[in-house]
Protein backbone atom coordinates (compact mmCIF):
# COMPACT_ATOMS: atom_id res chain seq x y z
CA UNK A 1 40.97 9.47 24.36
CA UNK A 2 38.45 7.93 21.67
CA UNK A 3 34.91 8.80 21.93
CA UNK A 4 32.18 7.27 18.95
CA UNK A 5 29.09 9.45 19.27
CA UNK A 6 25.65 9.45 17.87
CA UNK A 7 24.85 12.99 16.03
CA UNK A 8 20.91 13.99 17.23
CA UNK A 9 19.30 14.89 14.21
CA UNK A 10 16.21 16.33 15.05
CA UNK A 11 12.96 14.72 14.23
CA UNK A 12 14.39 11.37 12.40
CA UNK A 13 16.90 8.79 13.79
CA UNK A 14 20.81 9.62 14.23
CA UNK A 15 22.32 8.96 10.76
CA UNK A 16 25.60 10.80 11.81
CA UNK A 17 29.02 9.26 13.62
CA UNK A 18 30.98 11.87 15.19
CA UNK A 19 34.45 10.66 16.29
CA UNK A 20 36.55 12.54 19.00
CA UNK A 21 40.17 11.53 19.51
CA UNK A 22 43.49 13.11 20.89
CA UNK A 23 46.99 12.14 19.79
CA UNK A 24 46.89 9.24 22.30
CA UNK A 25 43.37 8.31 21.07
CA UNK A 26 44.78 8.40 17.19
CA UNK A 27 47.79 6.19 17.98
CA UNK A 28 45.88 3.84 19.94
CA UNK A 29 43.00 3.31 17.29
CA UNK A 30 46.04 2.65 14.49
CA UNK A 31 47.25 0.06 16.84
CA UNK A 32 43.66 -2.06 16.70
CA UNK A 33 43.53 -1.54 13.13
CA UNK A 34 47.08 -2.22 12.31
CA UNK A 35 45.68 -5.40 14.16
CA UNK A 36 43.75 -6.36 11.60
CA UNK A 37 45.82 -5.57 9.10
CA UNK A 38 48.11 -8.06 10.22
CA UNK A 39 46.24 -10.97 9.79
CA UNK A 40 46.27 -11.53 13.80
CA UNK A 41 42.48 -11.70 14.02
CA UNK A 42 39.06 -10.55 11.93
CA UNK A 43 37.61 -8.01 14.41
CA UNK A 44 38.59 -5.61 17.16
CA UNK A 45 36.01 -4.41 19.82
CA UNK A 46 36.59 -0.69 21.09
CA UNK A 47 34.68 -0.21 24.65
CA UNK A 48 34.72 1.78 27.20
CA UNK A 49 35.35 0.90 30.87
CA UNK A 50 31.69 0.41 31.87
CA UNK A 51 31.45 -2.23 29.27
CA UNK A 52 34.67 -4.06 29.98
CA UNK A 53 36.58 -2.06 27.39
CA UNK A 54 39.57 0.12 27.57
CA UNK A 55 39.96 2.24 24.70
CA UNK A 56 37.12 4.35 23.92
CA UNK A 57 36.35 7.50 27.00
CA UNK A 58 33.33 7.83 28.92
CA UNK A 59 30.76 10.40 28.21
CA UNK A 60 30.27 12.54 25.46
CA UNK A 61 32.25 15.62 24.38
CA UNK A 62 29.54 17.08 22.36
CA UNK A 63 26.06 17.80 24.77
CA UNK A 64 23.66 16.77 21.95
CA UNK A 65 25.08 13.61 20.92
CA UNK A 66 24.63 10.04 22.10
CA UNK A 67 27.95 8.17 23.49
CA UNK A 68 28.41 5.08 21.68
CA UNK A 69 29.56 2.47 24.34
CA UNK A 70 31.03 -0.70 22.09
CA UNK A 71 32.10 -0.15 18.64
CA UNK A 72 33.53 -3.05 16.55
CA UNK A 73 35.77 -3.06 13.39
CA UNK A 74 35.42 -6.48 11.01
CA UNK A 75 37.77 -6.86 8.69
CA UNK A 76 36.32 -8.22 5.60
């Protein structure tokens, strides 16, 4: 489980990522960036099932926060 979410500030725009992950969710975003790591391509995209994506979870785990459907890592 991997879940990106937008922290609700109150009054102003979110300015705060809050990232969620259980042991699967850890090993799983090492994998993607051990990807990049190895030279085997530039960018990863972490999405979740509604947007064609496997490895981030649906939903939020905190109430106040905005779920963040499609994150992606560039290496640079």
């Amino acid at each position: 489980m991997i879940s990106f979410e937008l922290k609700k500030p109150v009054g102003s725009l979110p300015d705060e990522l809050e990232i969620y992950v259980d042991k699967e969710g850890v090993t799983s975003l090492i994998a993607q960036l051990e990807l990049l790591c190895s030279n085997k391509t530039d960018h990863v995209h972490l999405m979740n099932e509604s947007w064609g994506g496997s490895h981030l979870s649906p939903g939020v785990h905190n109430s106040e926060n905005s779920e963040i459907n499609h994150v992606k890592v560039v290496l640079i």
